[in-house]
N, C-alpha and C. Protein backbone atom coordinates (compact mmCIF):
# COMPACT_ATOMS: atom_id res chain seq x y z
N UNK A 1 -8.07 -2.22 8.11
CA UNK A 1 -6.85 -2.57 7.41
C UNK A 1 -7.18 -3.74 6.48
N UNK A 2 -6.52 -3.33 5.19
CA UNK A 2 -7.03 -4.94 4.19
C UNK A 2 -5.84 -5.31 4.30
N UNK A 3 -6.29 -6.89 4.07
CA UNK A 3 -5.24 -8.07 3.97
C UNK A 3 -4.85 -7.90 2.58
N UNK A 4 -3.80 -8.54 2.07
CA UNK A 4 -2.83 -8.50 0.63
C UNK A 4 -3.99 -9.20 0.22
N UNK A 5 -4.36 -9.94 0.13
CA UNK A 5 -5.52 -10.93 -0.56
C UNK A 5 -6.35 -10.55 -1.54
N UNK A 6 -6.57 -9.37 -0.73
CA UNK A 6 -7.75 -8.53 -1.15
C UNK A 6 -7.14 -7.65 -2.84
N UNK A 7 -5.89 -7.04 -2.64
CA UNK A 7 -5.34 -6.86 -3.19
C UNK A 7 -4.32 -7.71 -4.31
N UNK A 8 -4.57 -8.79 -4.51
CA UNK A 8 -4.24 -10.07 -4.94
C UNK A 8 -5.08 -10.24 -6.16
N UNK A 9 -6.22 -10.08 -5.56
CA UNK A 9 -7.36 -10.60 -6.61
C UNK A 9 -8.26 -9.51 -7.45
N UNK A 10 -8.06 -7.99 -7.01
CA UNK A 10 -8.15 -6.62 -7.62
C UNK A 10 -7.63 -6.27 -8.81
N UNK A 11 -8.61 -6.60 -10.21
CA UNK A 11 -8.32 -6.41 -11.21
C UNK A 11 -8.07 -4.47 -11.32
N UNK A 12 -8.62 -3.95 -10.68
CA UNK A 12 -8.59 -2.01 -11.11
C UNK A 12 -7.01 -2.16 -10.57
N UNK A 13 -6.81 -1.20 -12.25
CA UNK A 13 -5.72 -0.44 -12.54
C UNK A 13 -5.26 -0.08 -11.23
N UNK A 14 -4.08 0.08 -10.70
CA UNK A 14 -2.93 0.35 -9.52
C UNK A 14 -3.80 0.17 -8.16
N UNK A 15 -4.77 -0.40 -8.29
CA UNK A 15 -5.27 -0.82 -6.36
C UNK A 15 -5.12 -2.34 -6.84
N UNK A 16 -5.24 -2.93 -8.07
CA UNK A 16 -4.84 -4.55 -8.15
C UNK A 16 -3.33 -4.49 -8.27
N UNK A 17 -2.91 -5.47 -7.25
CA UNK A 17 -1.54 -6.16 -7.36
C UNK A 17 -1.21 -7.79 -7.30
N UNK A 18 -1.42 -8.78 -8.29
CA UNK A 18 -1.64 -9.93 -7.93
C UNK A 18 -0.17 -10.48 -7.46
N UNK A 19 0.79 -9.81 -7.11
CA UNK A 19 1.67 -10.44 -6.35
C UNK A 19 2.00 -9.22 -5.14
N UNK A 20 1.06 -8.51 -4.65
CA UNK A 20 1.14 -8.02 -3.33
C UNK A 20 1.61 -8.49 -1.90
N UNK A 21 2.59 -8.01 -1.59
CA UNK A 21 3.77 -8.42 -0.52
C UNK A 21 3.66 -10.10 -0.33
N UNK A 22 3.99 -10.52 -1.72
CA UNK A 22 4.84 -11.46 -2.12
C UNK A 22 5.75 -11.55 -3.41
N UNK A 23 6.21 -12.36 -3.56
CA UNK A 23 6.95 -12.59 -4.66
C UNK A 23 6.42 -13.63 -5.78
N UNK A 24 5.65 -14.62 -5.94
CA UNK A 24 4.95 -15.22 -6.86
C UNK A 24 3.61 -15.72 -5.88
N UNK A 25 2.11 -15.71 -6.61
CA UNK A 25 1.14 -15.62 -6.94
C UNK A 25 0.13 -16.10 -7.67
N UNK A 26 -0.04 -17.59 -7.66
CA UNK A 26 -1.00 -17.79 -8.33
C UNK A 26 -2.43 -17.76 -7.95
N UNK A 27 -3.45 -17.36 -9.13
CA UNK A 27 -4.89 -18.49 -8.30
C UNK A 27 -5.55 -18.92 -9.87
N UNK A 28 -6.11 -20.05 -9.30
CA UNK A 28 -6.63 -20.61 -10.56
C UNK A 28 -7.79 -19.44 -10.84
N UNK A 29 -8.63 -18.90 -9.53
CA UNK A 29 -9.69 -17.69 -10.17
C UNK A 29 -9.37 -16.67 -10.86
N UNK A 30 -8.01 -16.42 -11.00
CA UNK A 30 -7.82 -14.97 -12.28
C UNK A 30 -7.81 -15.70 -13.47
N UNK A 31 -7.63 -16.74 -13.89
CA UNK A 31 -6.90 -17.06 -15.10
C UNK A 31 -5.80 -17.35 -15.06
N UNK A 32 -4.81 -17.50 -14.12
CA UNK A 32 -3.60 -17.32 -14.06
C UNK A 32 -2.25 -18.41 -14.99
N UNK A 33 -1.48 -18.18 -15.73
CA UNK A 33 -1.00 -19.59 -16.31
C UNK A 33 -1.04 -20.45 -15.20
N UNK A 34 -0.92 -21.88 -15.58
CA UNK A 34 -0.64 -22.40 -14.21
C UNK A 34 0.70 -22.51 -14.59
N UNK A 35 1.49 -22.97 -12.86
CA UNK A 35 2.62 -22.90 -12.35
C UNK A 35 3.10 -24.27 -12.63
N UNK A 36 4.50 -24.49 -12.98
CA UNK A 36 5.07 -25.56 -12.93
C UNK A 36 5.76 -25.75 -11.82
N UNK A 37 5.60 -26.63 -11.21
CA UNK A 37 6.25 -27.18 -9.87
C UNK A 37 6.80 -28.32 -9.92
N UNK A 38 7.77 -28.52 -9.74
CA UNK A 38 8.32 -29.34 -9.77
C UNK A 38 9.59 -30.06 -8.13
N UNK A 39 8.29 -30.97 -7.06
CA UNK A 39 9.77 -31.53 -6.12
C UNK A 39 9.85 -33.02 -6.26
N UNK A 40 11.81 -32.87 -6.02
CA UNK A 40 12.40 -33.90 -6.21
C UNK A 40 12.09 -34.88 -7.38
N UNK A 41 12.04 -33.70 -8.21
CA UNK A 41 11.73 -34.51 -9.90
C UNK A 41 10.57 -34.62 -10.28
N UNK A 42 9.65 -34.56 -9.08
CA UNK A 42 8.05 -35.34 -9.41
C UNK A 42 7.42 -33.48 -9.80
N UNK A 43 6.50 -33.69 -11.13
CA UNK A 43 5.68 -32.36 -11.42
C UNK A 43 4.15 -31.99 -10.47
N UNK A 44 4.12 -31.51 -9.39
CA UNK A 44 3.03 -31.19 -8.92
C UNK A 44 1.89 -30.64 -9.57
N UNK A 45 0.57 -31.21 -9.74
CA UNK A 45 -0.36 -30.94 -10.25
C UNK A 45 -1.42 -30.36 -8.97
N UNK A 46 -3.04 -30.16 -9.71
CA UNK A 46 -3.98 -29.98 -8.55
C UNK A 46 -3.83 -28.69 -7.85
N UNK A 47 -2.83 -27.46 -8.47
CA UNK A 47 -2.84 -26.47 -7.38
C UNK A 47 -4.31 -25.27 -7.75
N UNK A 48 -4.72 -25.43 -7.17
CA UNK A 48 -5.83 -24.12 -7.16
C UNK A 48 -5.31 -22.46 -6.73
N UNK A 49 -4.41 -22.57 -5.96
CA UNK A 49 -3.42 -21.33 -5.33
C UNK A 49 -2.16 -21.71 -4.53
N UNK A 50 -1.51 -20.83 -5.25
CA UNK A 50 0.14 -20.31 -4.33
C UNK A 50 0.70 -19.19 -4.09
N UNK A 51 0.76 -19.00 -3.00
CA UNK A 51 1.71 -17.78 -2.74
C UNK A 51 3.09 -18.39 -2.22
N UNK A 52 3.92 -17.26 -2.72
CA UNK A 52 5.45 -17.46 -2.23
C UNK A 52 6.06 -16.19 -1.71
N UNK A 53 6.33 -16.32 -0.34
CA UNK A 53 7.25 -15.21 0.10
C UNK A 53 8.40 -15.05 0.53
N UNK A 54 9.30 -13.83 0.32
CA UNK A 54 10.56 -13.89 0.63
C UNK A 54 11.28 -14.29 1.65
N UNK A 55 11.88 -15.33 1.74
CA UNK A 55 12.82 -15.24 3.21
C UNK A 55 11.47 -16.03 4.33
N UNK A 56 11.54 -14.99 5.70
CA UNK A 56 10.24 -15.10 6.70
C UNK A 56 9.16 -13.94 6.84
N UNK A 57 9.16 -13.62 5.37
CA UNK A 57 8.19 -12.76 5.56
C UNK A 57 6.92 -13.36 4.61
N UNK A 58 5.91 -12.95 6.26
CA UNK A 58 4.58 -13.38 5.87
C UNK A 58 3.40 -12.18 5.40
N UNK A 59 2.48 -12.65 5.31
CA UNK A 59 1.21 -11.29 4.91
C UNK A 59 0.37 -10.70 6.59
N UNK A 60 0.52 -9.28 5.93
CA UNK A 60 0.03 -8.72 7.51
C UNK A 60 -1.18 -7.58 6.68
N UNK A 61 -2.16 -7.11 7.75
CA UNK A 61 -3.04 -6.58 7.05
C UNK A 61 -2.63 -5.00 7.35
N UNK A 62 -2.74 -3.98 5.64
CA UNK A 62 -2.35 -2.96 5.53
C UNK A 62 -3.24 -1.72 4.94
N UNK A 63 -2.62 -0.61 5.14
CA UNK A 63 -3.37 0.56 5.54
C UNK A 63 -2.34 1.60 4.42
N UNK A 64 -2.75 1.76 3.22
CA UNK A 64 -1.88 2.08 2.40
C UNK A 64 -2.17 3.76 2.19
N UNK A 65 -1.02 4.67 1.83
CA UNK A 65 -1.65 6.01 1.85
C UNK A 65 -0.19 6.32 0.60
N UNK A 66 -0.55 7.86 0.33
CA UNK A 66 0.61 8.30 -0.76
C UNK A 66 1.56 9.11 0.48
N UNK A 67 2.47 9.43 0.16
CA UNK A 67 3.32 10.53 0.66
C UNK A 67 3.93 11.11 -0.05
N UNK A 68 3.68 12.25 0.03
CA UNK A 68 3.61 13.57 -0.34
C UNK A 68 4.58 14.28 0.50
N UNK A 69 5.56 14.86 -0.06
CA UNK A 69 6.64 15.32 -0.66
C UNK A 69 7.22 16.41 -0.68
N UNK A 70 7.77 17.59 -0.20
CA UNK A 70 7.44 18.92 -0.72
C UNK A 70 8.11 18.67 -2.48
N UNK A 71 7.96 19.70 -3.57
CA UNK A 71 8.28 19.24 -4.57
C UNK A 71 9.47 20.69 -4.39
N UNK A 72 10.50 20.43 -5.17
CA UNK A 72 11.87 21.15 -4.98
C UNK A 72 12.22 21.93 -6.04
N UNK A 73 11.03 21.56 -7.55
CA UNK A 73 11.48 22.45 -8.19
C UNK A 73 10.33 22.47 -9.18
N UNK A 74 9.49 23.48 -10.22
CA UNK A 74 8.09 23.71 -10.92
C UNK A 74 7.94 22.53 -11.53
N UNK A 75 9.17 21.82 -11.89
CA UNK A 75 8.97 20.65 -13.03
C UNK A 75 8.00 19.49 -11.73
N UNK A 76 9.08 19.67 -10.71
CA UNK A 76 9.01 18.81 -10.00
C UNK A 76 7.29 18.48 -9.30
N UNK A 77 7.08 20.00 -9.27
CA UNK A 77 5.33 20.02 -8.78
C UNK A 77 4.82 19.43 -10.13
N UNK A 78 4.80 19.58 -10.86
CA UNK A 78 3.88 19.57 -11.93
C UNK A 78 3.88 17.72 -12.11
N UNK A 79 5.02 17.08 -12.17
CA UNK A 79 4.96 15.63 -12.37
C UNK A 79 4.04 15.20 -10.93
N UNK A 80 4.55 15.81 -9.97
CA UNK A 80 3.77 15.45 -8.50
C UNK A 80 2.01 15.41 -8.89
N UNK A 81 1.85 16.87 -9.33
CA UNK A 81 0.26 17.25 -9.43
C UNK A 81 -0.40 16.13 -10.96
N UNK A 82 0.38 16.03 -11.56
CA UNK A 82 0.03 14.73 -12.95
C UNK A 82 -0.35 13.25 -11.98
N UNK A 83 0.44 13.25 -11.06
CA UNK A 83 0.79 11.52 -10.56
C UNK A 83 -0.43 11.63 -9.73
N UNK A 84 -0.56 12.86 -9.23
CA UNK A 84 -2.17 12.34 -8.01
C UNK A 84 -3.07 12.69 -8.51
N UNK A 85 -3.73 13.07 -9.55
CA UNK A 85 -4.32 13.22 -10.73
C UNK A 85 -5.06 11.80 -10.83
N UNK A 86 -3.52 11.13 -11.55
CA UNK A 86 -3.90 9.32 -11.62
C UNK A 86 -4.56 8.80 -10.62
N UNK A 87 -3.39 8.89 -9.75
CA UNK A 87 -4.28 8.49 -7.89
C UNK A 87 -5.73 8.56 -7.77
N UNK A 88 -6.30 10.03 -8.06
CA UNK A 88 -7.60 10.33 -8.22
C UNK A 88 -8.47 9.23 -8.68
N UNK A 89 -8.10 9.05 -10.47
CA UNK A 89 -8.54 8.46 -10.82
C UNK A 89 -8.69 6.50 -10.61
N UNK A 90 -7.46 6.24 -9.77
CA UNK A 90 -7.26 5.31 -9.68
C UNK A 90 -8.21 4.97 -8.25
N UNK A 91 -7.97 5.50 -7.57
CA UNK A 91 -8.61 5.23 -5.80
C UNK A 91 -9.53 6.54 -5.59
N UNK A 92 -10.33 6.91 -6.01
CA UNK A 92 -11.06 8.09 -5.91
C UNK A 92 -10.17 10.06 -5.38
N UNK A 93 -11.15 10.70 -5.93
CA UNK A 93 -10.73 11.60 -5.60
C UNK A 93 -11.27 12.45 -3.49
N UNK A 94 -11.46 11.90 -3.32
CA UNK A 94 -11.34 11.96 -1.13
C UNK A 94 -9.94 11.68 -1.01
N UNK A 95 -9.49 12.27 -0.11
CA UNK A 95 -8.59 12.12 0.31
C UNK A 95 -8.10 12.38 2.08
N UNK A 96 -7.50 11.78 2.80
CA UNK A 96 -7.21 12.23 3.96
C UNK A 96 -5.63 12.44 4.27
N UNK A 97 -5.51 13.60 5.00
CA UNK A 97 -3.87 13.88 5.13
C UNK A 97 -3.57 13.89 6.28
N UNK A 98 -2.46 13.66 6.77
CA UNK A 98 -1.86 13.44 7.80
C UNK A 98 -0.28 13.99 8.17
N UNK A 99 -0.20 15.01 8.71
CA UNK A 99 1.37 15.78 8.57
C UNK A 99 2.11 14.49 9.30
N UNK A 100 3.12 14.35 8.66
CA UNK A 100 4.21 13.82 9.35
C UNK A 100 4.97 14.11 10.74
N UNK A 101 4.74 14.94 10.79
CA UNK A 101 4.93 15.56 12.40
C UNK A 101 4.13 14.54 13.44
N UNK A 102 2.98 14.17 12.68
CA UNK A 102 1.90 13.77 13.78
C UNK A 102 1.76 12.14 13.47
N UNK A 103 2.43 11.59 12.96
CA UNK A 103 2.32 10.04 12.32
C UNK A 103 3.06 8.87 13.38
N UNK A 104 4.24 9.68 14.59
CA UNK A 104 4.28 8.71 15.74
C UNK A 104 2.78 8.96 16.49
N UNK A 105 1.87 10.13 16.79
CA UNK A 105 0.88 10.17 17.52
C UNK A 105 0.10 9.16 16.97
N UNK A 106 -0.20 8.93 15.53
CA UNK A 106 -1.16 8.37 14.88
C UNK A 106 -0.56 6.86 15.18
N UNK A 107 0.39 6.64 15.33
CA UNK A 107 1.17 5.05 15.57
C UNK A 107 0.24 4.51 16.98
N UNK A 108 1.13 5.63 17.58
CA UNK A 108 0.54 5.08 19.23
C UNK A 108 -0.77 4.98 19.83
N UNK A 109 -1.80 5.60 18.78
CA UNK A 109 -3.30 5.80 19.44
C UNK A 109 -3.53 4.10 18.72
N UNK A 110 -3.06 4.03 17.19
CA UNK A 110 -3.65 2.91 16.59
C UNK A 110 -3.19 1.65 17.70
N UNK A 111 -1.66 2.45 18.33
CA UNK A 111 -1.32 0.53 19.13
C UNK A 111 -2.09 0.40 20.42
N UNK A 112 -2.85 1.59 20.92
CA UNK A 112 -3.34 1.56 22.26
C UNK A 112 -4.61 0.96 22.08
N UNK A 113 -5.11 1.04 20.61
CA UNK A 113 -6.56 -0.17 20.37
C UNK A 113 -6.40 -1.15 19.60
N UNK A 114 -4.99 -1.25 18.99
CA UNK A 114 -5.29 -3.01 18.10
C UNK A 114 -4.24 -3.58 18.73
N UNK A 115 -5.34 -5.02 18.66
CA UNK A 115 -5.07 -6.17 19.28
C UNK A 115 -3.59 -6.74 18.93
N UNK A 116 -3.26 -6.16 18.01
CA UNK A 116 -1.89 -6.61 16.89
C UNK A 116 -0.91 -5.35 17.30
N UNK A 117 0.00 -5.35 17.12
CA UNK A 117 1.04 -3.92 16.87
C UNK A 117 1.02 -3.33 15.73
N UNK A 118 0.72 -2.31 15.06
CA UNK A 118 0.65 -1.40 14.47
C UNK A 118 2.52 -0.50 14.02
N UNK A 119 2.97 -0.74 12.80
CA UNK A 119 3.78 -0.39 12.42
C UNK A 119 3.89 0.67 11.11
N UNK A 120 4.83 1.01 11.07
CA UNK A 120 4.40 1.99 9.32
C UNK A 120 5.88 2.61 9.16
N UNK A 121 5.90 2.51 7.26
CA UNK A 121 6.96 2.72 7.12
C UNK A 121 7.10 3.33 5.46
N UNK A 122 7.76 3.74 5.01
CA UNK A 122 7.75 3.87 3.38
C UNK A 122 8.10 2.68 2.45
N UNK A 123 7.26 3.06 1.67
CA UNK A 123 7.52 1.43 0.70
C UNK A 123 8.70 1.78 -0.23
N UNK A 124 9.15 0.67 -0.64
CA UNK A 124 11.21 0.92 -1.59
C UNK A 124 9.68 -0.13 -2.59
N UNK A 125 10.67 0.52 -3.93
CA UNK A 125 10.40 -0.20 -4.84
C UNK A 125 11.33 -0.93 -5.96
N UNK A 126 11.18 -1.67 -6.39
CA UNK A 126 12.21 -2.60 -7.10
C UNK A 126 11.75 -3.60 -8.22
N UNK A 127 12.90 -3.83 -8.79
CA UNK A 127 12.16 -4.92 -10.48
C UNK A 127 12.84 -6.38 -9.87
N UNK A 128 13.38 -6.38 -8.76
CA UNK A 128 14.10 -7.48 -8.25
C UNK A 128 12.66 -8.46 -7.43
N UNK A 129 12.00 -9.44 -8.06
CA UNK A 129 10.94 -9.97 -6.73
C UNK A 129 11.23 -10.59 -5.90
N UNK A 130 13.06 -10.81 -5.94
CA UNK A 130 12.69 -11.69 -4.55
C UNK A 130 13.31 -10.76 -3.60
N UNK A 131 13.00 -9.30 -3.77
CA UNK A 131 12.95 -8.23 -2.55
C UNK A 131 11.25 -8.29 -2.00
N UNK A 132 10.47 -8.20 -3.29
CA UNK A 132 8.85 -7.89 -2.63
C UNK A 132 8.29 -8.25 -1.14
N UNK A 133 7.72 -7.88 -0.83
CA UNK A 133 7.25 -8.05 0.32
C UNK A 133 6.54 -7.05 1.03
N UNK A 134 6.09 -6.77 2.29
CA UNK A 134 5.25 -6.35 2.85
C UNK A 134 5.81 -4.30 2.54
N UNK A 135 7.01 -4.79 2.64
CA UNK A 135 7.47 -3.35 2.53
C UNK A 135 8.15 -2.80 0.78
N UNK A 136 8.06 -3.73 0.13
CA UNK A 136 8.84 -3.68 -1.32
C UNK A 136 8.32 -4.00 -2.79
N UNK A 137 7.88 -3.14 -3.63
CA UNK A 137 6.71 -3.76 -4.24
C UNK A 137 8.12 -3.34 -5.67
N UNK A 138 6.49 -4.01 -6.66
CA UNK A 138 7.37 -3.72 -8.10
C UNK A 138 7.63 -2.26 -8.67
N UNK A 139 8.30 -2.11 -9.34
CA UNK A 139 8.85 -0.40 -9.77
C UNK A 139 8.01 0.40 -10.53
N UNK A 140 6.91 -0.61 -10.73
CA UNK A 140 5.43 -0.38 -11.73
C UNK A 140 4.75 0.31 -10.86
N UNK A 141 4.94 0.17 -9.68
CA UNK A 141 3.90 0.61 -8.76
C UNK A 141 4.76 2.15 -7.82
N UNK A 142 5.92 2.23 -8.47
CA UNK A 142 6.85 3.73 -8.19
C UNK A 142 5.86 4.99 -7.78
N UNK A 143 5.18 4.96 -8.90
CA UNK A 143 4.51 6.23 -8.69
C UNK A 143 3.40 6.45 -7.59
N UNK A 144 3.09 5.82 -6.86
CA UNK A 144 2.33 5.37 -5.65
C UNK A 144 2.44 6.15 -4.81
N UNK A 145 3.99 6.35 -4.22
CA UNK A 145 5.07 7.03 -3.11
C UNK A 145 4.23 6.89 -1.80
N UNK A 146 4.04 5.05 -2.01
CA UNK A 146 3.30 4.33 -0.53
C UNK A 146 4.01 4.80 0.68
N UNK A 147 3.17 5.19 1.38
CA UNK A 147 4.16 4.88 2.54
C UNK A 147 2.61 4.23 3.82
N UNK A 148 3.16 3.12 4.18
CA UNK A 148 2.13 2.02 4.86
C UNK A 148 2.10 1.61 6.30
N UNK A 149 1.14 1.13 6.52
CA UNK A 149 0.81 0.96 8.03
C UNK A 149 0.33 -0.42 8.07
N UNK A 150 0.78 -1.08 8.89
CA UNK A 150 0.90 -2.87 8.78
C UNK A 150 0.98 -3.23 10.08
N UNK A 151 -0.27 -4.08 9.78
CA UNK A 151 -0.80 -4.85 11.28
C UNK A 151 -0.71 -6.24 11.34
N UNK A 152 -0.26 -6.89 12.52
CA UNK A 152 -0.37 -8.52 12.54
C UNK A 152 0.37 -9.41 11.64
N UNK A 153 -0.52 -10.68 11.67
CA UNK A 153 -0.19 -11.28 10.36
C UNK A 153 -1.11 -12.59 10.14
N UNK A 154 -1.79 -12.27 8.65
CA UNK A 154 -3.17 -13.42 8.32
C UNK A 154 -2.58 -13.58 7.50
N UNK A 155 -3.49 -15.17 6.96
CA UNK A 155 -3.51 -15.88 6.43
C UNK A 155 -3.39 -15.29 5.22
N UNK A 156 -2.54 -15.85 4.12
CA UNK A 156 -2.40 -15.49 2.31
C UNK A 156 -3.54 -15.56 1.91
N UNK A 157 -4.72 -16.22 2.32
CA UNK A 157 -5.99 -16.14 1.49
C UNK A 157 -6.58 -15.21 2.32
N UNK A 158 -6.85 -14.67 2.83
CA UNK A 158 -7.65 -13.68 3.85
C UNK A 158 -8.06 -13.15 3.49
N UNK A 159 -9.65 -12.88 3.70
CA UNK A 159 -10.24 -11.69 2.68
C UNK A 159 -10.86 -10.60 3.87
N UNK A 160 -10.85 -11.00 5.05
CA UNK A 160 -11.42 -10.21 5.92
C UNK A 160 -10.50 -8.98 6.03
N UNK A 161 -11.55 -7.82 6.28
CA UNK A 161 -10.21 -6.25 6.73
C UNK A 161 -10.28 -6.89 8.20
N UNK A 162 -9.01 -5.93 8.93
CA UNK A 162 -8.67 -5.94 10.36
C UNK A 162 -9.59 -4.62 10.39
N UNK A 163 -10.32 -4.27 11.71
CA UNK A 163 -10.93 -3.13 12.43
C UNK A 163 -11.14 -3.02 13.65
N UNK A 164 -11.12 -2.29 13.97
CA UNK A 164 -10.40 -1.64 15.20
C UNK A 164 -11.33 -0.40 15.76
N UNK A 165 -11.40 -0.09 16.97
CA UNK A 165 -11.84 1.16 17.08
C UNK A 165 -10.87 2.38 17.44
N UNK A 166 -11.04 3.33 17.19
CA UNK A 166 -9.95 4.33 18.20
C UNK A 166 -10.71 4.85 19.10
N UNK A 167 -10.86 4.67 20.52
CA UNK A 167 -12.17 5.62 21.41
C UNK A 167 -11.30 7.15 21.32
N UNK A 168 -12.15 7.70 21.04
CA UNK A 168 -11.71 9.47 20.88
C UNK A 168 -11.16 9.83 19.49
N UNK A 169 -11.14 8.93 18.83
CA UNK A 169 -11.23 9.09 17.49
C UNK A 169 -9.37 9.44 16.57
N UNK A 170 -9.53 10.08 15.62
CA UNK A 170 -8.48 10.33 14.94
C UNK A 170 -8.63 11.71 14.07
N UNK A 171 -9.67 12.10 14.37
CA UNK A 171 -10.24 13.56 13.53
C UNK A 171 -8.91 14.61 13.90
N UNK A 172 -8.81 14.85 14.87
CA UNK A 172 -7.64 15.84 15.35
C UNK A 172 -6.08 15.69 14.33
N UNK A 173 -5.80 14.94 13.80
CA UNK A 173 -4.24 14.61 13.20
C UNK A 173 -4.95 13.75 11.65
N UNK A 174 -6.00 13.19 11.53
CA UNK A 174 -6.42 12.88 10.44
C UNK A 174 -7.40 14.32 9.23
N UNK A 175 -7.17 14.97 8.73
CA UNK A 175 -7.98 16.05 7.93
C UNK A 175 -8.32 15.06 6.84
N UNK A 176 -9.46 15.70 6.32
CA UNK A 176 -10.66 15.44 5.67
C UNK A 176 -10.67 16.27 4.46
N UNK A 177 -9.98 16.07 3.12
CA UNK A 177 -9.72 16.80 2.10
C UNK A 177 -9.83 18.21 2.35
N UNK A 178 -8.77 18.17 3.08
CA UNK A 178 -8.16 19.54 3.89
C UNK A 178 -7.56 20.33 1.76
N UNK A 179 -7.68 21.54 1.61
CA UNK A 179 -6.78 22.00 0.58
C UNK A 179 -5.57 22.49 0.79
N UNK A 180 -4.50 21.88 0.45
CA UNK A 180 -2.99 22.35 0.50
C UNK A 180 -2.36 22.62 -0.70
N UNK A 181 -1.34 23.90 -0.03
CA UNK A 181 -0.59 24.62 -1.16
C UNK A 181 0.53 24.88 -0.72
N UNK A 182 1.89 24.81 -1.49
CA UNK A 182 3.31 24.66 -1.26
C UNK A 182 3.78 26.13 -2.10
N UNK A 183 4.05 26.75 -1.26
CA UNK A 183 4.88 27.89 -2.11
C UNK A 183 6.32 28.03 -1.89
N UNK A 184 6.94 28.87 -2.60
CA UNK A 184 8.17 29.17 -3.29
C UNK A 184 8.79 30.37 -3.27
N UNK A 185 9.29 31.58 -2.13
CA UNK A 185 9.55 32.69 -2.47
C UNK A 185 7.95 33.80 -2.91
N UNK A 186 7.09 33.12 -2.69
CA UNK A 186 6.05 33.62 -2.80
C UNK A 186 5.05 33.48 -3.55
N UNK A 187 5.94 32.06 -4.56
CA UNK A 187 5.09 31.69 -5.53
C UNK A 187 4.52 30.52 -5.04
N UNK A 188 3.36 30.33 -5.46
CA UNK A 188 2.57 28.72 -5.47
C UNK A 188 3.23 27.64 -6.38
N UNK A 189 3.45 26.82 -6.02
CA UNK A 189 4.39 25.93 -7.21
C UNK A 189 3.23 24.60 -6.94
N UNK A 190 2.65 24.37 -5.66
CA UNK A 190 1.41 23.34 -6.06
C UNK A 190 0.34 23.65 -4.79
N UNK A 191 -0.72 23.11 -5.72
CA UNK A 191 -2.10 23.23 -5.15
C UNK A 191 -2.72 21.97 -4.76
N UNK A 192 -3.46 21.10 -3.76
CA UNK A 192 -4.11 20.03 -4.13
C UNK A 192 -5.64 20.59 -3.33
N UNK A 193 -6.35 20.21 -4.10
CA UNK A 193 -7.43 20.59 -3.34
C UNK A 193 -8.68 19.32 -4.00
N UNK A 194 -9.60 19.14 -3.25
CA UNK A 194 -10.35 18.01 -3.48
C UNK A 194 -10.93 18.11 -5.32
């Protein structure tokens, strides 16, 4: 599982998010403008990094995947089959799938070996940042159709992944650029295949 951090400082197109489940973000290592701060009148100088998060929500390390959809109508496949296309290009073309049917099994094997609790949920997206957070990203990142798995909770600078073992594995409910096809009355309306 990577920490937001990691994802913080990821210049590639849609795997970089420099305000990943937070709401503001600086570091002096991107370039970033610097931040004006200002308490009780006095202007804070000297910052090398800030993160700011909503409310009490802190950074936990995450396990990001697409979800996939049935599509409801030809238009509808075709924008689907364009968007993971990008995906492809954005995060390689491998892929692993996981039916939804089987995603409490996949919960409970991950909580029976990490040290942390293991949660997962679909990501909402929004132009509002002081929603962002672990579960709420910007509307830029819409086409994603995250739906995430979130462990613990480290440090805002964290660069280490969380790992874990599963004894007996995850092969059974995890496929391995399995090829899937959605039909329609008999028609194919989408294909994904590696």
């Amino acid at each position: 599982m990577t920490p937001p951090e990691k994802y913080r400082l990821d210049s590639r197109k849609g795997v970089g998010d420099c305000v990943e489940s937070c709401m503001i973000s600086y570091r002096s290592s991107r370039d970033d403008e610097y931040p004006l701060l200002i308490l009780d009148g006095h202007v804070i100088t000297g910052i090398d990094n800030l993160t700011m998060h909503n409310g009490s929500t802190k950074d936990s390390w995450l396990n990001c995947w697409f979800k996939l959809d049935a599509p409801i109508d030809p238009d509808e496949a075709n924008e689907l089959l364009l968007t993971l296309e990008a995906m492809k290009e954005e995060f390689g073309r491998d892929y692993a799938f996981v039916h939804k049917d089987n995603i409490p099994e996949l919960i409970k094997r991950l909580n029976d070996f990490s040290q942390y609790p293991v949660y997962a949920s679909p990501v909402s997206y929004d132009d509002d940042k002081r929603k962002w957070g672990t579960l709420c990203k910007s509307s830029a990142y819409a086409y994603q159709r995250e739906y995430r798995f979130y462990s613990g909770l480290c440090n805002p600078h964290e660069l280490k992944d969380y790992a874990f073992q599963v004894d007996g594995g995850l092969k059974d409910i995890i496929l391995d650029n399995p090829s899937l096809s959605m039909e329609n009355n008999g028609h194919t309306i989408f294909t994904l295949n590696r």
